[in-house]
N, C-alpha and C. Protein backbone atom coordinates (compact mmCIF):
# COMPACT_ATOMS: atom_id res chain seq x y z
N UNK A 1 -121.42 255.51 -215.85
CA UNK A 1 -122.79 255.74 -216.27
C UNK A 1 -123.04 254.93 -217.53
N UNK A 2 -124.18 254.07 -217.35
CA UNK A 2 -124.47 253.64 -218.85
C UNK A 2 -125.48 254.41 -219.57
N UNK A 3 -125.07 253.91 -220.87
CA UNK A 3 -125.99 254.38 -221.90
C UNK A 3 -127.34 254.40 -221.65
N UNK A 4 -127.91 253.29 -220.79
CA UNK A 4 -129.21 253.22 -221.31
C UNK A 4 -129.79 253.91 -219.92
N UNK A 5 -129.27 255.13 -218.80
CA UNK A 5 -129.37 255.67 -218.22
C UNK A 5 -129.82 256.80 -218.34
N UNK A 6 -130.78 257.23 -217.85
CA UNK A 6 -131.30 258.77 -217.76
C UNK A 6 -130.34 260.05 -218.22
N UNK A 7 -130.78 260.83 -219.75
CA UNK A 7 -129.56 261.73 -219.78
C UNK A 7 -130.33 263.02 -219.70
N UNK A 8 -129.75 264.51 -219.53
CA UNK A 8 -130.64 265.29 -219.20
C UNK A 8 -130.42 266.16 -220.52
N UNK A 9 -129.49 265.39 -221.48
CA UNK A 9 -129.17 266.33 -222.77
C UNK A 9 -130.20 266.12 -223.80
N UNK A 10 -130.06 266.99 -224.77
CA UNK A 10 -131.35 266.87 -225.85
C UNK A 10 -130.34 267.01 -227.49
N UNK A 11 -130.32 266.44 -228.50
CA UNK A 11 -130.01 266.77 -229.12
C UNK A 11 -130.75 267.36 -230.79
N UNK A 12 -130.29 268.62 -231.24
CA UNK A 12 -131.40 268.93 -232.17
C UNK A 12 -130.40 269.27 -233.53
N UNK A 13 -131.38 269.23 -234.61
CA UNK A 13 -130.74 269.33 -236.34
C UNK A 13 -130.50 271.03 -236.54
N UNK A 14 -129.38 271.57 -236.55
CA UNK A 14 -129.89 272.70 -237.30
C UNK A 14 -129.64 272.71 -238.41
N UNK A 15 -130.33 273.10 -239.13
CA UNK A 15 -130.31 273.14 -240.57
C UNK A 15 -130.24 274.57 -240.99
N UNK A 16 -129.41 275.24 -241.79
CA UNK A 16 -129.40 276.37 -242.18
C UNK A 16 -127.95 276.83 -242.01
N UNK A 17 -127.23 276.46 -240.71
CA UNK A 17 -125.91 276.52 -240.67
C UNK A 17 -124.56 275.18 -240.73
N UNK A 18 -123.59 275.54 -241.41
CA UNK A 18 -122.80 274.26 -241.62
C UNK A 18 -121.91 274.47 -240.32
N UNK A 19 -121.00 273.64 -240.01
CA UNK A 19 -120.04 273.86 -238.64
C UNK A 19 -118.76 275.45 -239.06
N UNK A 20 -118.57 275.66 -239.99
CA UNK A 20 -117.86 276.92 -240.54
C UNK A 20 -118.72 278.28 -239.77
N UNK A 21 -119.88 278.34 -240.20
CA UNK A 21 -120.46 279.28 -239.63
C UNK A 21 -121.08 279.19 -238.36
N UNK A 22 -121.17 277.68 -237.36
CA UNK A 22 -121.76 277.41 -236.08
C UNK A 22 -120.94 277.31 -235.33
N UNK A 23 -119.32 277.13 -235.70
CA UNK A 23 -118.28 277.02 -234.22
C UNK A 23 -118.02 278.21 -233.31
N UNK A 24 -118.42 279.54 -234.15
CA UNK A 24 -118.03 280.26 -233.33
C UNK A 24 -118.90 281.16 -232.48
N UNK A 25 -120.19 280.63 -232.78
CA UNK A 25 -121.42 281.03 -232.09
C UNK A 25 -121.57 280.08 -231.10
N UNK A 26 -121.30 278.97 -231.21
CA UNK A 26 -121.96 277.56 -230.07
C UNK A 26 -121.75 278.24 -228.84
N UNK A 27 -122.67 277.96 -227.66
CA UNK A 27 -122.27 278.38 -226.66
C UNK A 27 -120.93 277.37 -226.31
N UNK A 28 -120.26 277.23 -224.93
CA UNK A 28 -119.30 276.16 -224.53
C UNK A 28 -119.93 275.04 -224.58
N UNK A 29 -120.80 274.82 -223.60
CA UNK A 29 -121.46 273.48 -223.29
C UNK A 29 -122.18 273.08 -224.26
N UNK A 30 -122.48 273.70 -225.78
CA UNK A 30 -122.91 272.83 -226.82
C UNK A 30 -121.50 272.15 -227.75
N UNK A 31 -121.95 270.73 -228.10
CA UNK A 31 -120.64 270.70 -228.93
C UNK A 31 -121.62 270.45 -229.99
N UNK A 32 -121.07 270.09 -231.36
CA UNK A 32 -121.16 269.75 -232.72
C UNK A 32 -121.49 268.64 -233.12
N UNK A 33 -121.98 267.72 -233.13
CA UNK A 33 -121.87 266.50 -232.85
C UNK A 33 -122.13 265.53 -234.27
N UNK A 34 -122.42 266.24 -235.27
CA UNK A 34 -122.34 266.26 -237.16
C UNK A 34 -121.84 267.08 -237.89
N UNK A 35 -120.98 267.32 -238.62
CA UNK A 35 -120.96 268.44 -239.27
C UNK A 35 -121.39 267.13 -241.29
N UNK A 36 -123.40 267.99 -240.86
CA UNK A 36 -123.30 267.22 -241.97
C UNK A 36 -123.31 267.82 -243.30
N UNK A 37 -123.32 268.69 -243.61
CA UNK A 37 -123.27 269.79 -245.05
C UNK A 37 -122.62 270.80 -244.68
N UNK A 38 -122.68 271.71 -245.93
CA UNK A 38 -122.16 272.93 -245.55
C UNK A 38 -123.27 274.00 -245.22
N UNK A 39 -124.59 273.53 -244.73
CA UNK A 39 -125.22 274.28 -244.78
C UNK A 39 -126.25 273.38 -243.74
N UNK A 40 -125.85 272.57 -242.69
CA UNK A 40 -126.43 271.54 -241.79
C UNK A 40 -125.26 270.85 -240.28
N UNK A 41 -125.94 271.43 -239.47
CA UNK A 41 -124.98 270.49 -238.54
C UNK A 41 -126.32 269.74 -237.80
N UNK A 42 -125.54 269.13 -237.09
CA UNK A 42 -126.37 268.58 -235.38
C UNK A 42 -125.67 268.68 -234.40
N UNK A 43 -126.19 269.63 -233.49
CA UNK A 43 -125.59 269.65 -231.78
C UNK A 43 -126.32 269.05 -231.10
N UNK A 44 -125.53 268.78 -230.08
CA UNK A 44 -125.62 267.69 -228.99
C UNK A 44 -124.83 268.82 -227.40
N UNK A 45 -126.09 268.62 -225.96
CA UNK A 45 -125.87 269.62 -225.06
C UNK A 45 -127.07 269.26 -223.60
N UNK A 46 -126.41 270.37 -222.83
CA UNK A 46 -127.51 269.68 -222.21
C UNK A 46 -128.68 271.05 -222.41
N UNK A 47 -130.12 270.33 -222.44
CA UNK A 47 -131.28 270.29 -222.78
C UNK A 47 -131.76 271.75 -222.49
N UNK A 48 -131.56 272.62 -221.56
CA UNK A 48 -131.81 274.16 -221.39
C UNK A 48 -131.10 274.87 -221.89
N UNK A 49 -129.48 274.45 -222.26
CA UNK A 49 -128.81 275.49 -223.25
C UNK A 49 -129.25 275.51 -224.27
N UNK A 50 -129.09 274.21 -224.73
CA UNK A 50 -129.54 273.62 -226.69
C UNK A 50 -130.94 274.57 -227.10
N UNK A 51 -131.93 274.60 -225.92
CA UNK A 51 -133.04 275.17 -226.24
C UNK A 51 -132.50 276.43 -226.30
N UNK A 52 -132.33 277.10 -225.35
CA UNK A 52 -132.34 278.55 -225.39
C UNK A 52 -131.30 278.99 -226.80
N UNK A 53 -130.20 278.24 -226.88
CA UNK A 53 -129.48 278.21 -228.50
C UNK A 53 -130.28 278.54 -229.59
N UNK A 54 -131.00 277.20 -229.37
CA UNK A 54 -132.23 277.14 -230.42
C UNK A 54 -132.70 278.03 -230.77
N UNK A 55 -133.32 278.79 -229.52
CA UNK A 55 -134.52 280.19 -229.99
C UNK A 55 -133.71 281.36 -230.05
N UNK A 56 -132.28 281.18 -230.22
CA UNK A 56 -131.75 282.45 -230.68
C UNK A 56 -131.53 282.03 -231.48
N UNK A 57 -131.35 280.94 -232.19
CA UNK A 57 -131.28 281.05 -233.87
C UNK A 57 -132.72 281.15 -234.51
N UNK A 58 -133.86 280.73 -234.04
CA UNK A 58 -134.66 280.69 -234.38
C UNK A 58 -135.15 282.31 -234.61
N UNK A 59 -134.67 282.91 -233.97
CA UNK A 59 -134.98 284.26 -233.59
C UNK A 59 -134.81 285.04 -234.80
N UNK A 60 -133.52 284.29 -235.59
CA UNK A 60 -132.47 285.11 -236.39
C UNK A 60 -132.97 284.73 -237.64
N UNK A 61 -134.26 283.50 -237.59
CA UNK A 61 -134.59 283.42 -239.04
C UNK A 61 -133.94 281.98 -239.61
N UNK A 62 -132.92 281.44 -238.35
CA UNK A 62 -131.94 280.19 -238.67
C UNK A 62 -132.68 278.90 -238.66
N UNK A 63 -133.44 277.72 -239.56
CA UNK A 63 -134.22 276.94 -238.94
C UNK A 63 -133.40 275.90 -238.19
N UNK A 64 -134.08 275.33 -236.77
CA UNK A 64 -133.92 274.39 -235.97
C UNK A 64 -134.95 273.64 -235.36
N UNK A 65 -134.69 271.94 -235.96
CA UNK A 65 -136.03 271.54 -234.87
C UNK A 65 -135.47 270.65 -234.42
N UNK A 66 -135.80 269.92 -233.12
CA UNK A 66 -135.27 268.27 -232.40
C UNK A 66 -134.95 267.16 -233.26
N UNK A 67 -134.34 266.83 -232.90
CA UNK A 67 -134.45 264.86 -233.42
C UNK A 67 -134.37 264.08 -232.57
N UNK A 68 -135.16 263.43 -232.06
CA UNK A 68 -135.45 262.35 -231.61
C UNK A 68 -134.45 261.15 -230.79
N UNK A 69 -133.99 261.64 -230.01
CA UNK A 69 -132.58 260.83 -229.62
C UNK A 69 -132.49 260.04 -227.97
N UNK A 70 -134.06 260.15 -227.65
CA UNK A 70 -134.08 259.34 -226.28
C UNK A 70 -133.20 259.88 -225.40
N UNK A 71 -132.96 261.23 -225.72
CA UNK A 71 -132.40 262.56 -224.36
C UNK A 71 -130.69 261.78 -224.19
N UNK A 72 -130.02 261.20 -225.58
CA UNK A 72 -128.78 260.91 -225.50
C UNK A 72 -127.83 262.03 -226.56
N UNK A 73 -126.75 262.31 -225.95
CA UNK A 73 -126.22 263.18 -226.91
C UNK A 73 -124.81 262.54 -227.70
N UNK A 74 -125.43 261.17 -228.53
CA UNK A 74 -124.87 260.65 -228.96
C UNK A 74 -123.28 262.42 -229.60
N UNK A 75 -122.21 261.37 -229.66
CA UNK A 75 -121.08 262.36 -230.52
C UNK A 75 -120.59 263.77 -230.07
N UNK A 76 -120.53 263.66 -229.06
CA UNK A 76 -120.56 264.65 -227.96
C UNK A 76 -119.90 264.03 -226.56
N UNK A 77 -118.96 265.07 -225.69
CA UNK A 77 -118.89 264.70 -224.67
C UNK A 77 -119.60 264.05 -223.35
N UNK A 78 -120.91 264.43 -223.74
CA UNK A 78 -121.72 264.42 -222.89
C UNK A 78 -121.83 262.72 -222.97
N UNK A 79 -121.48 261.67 -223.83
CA UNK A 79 -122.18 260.36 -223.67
C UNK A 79 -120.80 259.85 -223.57
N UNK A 80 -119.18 260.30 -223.06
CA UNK A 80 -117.80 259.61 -222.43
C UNK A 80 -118.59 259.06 -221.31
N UNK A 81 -118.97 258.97 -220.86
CA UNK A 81 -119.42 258.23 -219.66
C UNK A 81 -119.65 256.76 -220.00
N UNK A 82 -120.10 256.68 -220.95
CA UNK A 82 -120.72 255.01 -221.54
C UNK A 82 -119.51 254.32 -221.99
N UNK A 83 -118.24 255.26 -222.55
CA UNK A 83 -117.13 254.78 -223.23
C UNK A 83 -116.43 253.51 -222.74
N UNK A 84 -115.98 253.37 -221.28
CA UNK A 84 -115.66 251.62 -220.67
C UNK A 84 -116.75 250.44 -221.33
N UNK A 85 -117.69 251.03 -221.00
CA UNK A 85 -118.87 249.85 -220.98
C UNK A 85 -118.99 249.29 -222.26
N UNK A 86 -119.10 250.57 -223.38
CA UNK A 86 -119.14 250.33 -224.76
C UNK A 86 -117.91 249.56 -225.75
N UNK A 87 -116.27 250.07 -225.17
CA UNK A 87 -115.60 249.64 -224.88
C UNK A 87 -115.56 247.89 -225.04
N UNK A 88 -115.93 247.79 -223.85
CA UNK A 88 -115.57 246.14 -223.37
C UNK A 88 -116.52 245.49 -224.30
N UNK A 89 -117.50 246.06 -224.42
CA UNK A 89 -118.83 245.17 -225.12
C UNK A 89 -118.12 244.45 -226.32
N UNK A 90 -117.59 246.15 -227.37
CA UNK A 90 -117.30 245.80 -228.53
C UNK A 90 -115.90 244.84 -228.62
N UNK A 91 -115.38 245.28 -227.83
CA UNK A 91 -114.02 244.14 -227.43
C UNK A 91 -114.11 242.52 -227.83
N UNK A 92 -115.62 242.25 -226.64
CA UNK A 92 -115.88 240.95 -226.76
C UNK A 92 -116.62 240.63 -228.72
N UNK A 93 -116.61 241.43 -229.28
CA UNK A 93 -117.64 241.48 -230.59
C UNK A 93 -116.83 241.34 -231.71
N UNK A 94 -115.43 242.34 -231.72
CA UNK A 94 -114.66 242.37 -232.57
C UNK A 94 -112.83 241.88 -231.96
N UNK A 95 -112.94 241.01 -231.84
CA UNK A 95 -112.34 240.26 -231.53
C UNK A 95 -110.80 239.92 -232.64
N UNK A 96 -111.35 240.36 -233.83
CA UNK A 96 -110.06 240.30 -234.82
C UNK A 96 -110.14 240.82 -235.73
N UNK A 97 -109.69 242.47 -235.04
CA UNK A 97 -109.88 243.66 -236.47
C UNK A 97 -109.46 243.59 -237.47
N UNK A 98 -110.23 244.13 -238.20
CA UNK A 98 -109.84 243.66 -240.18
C UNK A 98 -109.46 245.36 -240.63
N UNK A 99 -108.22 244.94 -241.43
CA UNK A 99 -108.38 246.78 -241.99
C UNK A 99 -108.92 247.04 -243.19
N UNK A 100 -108.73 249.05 -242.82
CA UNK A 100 -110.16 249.49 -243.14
C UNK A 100 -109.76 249.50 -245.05
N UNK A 101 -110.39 249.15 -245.70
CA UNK A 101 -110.18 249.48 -247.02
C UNK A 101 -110.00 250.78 -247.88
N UNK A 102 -109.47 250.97 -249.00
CA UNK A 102 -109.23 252.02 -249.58
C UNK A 102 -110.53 252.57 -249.61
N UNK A 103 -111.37 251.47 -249.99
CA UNK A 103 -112.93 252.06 -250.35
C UNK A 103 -113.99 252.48 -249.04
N UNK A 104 -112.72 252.41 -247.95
CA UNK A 104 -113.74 252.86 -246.65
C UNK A 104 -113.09 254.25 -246.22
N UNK A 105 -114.17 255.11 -246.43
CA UNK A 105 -114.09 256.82 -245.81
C UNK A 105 -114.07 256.97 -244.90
N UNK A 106 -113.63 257.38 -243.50
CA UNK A 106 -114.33 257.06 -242.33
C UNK A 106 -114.72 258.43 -242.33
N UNK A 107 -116.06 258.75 -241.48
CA UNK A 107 -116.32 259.89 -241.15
C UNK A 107 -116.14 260.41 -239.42
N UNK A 108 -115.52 259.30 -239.07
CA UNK A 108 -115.00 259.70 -237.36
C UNK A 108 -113.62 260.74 -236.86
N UNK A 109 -112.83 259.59 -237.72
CA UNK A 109 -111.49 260.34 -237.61
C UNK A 109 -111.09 261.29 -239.05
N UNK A 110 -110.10 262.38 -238.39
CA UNK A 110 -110.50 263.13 -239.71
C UNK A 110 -109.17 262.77 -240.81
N UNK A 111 -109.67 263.31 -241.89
CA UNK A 111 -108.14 262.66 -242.86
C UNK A 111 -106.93 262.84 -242.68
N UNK A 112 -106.59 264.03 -241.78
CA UNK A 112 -105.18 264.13 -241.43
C UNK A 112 -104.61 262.82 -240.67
N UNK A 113 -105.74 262.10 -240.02
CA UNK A 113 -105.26 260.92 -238.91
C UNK A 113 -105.67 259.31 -239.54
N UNK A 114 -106.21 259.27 -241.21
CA UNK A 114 -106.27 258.45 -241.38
C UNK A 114 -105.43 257.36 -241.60
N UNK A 115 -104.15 257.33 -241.79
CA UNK A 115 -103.25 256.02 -241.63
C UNK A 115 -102.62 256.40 -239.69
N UNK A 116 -103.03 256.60 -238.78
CA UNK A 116 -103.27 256.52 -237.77
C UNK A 116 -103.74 254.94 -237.41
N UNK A 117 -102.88 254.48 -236.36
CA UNK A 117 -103.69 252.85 -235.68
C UNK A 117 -104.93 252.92 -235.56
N UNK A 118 -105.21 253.89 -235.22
CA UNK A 118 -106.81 254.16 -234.70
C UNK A 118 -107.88 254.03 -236.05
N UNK A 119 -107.45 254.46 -237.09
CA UNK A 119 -108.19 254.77 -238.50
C UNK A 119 -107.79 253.69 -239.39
N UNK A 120 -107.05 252.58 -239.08
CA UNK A 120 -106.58 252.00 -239.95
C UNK A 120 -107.46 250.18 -239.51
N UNK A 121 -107.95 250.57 -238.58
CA UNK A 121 -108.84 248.91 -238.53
C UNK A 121 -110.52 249.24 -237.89
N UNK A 122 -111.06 248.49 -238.32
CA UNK A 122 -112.47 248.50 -237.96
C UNK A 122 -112.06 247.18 -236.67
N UNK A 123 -112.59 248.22 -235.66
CA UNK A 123 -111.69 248.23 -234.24
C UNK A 123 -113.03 248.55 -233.19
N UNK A 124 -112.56 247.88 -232.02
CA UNK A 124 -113.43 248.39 -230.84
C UNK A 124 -113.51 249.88 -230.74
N UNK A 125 -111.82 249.73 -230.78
CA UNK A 125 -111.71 251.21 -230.48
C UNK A 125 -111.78 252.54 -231.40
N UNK A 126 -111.82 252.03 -232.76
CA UNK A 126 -112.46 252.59 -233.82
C UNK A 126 -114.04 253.44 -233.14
N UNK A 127 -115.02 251.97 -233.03
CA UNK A 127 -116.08 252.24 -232.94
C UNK A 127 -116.55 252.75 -231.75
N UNK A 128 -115.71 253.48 -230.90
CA UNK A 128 -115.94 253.57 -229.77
C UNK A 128 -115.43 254.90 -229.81
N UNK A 129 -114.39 255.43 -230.62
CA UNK A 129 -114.40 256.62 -231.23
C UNK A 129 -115.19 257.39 -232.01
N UNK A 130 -115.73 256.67 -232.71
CA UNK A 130 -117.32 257.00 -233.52
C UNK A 130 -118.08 257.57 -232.44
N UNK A 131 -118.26 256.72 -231.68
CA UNK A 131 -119.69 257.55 -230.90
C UNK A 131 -119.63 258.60 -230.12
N UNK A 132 -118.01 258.82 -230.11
CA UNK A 132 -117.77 260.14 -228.92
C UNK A 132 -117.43 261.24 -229.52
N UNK A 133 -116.82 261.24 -230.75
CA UNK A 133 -116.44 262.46 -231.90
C UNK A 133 -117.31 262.39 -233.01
N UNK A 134 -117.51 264.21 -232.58
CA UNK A 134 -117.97 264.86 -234.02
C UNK A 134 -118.04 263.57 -235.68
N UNK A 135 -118.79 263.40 -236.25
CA UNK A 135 -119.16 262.79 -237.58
C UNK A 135 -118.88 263.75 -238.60
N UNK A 136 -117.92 263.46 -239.00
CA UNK A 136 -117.55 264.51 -240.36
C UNK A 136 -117.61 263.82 -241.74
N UNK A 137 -119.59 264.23 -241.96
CA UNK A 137 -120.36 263.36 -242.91
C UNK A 137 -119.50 264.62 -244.06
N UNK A 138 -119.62 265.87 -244.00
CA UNK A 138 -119.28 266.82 -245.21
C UNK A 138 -117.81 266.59 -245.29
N UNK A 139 -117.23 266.56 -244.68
CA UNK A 139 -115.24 266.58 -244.55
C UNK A 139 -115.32 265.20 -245.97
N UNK A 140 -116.31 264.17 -245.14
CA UNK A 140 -116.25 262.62 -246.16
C UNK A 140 -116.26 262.69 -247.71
N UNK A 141 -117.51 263.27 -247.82
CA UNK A 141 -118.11 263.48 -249.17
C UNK A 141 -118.20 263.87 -249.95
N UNK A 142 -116.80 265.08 -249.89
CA UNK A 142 -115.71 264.91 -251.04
C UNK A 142 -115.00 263.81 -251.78
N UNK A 143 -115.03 262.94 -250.88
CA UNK A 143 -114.54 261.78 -251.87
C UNK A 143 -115.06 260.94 -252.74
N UNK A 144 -116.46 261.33 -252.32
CA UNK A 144 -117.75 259.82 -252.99
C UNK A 144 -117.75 260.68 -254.44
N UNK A 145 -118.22 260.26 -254.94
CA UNK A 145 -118.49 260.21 -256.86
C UNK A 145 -119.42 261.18 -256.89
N UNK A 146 -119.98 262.36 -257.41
CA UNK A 146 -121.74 262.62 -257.59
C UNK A 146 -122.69 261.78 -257.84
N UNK A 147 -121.81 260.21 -259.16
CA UNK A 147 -122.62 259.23 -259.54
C UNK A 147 -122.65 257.82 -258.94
N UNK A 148 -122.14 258.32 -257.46
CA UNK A 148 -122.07 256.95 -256.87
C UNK A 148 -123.74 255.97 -255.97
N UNK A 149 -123.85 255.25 -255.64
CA UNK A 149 -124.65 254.54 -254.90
C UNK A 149 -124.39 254.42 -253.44
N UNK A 150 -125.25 255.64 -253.03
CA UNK A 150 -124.75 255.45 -251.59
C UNK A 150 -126.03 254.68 -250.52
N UNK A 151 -125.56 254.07 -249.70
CA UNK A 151 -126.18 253.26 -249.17
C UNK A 151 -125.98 253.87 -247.51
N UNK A 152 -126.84 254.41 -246.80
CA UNK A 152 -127.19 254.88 -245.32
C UNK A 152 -127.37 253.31 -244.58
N UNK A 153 -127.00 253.42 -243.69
CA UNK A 153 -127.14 252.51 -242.68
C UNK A 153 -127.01 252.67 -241.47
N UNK A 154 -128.14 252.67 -241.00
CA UNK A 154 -128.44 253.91 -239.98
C UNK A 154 -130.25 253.75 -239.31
N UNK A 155 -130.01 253.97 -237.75
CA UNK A 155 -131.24 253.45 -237.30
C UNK A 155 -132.70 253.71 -238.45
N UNK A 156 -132.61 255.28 -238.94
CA UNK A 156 -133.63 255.27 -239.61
C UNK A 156 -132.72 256.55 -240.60
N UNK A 157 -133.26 256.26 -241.89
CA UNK A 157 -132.81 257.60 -242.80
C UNK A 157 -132.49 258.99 -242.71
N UNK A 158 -131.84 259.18 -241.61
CA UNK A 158 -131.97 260.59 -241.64
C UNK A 158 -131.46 261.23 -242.46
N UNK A 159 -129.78 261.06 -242.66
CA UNK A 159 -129.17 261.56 -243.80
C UNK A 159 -129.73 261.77 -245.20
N UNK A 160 -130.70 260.83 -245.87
CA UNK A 160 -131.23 260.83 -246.91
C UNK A 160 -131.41 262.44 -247.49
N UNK A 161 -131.73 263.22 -246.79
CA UNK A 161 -132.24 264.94 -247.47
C UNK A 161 -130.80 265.56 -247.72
N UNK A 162 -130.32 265.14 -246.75
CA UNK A 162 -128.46 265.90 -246.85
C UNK A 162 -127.89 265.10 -247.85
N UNK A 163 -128.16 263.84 -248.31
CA UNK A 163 -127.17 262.79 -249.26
C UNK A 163 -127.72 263.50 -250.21
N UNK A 164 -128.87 263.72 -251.01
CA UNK A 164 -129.88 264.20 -251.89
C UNK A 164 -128.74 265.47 -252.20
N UNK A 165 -129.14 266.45 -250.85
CA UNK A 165 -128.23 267.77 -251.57
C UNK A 165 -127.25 268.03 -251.77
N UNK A 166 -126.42 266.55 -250.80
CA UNK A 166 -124.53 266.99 -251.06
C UNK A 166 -124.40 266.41 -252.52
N UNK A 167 -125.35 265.59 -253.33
CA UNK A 167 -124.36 264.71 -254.27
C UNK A 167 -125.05 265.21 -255.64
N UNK A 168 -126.29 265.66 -255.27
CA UNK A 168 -127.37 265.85 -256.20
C UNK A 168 -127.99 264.92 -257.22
N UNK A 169 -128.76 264.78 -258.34
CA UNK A 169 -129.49 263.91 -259.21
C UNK A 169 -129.01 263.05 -259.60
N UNK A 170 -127.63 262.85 -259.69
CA UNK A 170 -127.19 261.10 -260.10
C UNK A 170 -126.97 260.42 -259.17
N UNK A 171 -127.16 261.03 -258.40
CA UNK A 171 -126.48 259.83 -257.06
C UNK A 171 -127.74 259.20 -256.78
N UNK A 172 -127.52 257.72 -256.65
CA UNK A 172 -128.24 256.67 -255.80
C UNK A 172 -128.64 256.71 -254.49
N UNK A 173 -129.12 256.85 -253.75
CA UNK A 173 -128.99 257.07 -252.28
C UNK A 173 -130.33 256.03 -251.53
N UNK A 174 -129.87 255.50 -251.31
CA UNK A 174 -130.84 254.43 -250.17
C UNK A 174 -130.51 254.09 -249.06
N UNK A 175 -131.58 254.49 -248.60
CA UNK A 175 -131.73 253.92 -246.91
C UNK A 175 -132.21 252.36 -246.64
N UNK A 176 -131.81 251.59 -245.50
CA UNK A 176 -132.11 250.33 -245.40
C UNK A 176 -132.96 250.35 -244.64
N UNK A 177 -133.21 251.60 -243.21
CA UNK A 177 -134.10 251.31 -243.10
C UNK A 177 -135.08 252.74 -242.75
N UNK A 178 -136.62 252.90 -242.68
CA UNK A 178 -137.34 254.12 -242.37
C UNK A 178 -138.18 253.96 -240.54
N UNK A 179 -137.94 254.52 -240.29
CA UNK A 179 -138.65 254.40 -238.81
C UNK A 179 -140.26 254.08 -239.06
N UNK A 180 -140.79 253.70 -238.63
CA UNK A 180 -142.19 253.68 -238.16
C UNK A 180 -142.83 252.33 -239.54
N UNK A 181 -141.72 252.16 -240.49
CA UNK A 181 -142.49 251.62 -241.57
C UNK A 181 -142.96 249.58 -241.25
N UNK A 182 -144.06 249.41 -241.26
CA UNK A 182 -144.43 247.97 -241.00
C UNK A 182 -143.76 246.60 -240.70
N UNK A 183 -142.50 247.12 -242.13
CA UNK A 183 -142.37 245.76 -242.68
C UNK A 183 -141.40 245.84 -243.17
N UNK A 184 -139.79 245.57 -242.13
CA UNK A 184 -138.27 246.03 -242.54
C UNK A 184 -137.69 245.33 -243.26
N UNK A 185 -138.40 243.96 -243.68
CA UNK A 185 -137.74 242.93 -244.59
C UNK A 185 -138.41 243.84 -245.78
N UNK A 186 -139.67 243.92 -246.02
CA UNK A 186 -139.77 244.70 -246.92
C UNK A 186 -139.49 246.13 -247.81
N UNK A 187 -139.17 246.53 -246.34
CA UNK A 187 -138.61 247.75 -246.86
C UNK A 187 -137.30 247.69 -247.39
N UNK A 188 -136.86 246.90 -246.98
CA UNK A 188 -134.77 246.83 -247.46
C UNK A 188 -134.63 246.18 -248.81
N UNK A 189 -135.72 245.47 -248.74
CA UNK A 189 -135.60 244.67 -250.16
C UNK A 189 -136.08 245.39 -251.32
N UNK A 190 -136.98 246.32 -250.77
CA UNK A 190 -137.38 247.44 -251.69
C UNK A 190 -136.10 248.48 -252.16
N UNK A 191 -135.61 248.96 -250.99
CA UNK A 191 -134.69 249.66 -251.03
C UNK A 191 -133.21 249.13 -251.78
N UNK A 192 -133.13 247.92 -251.20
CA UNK A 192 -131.97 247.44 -252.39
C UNK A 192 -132.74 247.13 -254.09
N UNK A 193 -133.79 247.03 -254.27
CA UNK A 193 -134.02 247.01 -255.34
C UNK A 193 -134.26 248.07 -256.59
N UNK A 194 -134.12 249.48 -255.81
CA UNK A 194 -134.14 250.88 -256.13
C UNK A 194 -132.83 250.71 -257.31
């Protein structure tokens, strides 16, 4: 199955619970698919559980709304199907992995597995692990500075509200780019000029 194939999953933000307090409520067929704060995940499922999930947290007072994901449940089992295809692509792309630097966190694999082959090069198969496991943006961000400059790179800003609250007022935080905005040369150049 490829990616750019009809998926019947939906994936939505909840905000209010971190993965500590959401693993043991998820139904089966939802997985986790961010654990981005301690007080924020994103699941990824298919589209009548996630909802009905939804309105029992919603029920409970827990907020949850969609994000926007073209019915893919990126980081989740549900998108192994694309893994050959994605696979070979990046194969032909990265062609002569470089390793990963001290100054690179990964948020795919978790730290117990970071001098692991797998964690140790920016790799097909690195990035091909990225898209199928959980993102462990909070596990990461213990390591960054409070006063560091963090830079999102990423279809559109989402992280920005979670970078804001994991690092708080000294931290730098820019996005490169915002969805819907005119003018992306302009916006990045703005944004690096922050």
């Amino acid at each position: 199955m490829g990616i750019s194939e009809e998926r019947e999953e939906e994936k939505l933000q909840i905000s209010g619970l971190g993965y500590t307090d959401l693993k043991d409520i998820c139904p089966p067929e939802i997985d986790i698919a961010c654990h981005n704060s301690a007080i924020s995940c994103t699941i990824s499922g298919p589209k009548e559980i996630v909802k009905h999930f939804v309105k029992e947290l919603q029920e409970k007072k827990i907020f949850a709304r969609a994000v926007n994901v073209a019915n893919i449940a990126y980081h989740s089992r549900y998108i192994k199907p694309a893994a050959p295809k994605l696979l070979g692509y990046l194969k032909q792309l990265l062609t002569n992995p470089k390793a990963r630097s001290s100054k690179w966190i990964s948020s795919s694999v978790p730290e117990s597995e970071w001098e692991s082959p797998l964690a140790k090069y920016s790799s097909a198969e690195y990035h091909t692990n990225n898209l199928l496991n959980s993102v462990l943006f909070e596990e990461s961000t213990k390591y960054i500075p409070n006063s560091a400059v963090v830079i999102e790179i990423a279809p559109h800003g989402l992280l920005q509200t979670i970078i804001k609250k994991s690092f708080g007022p000294n931290c730098i935080h820019i996005s490169l780019t915002l969805r819907g905005h005119l003018n992306g040369a302009e916006f990045i150049l703005a944004a690096v000029g922050k």
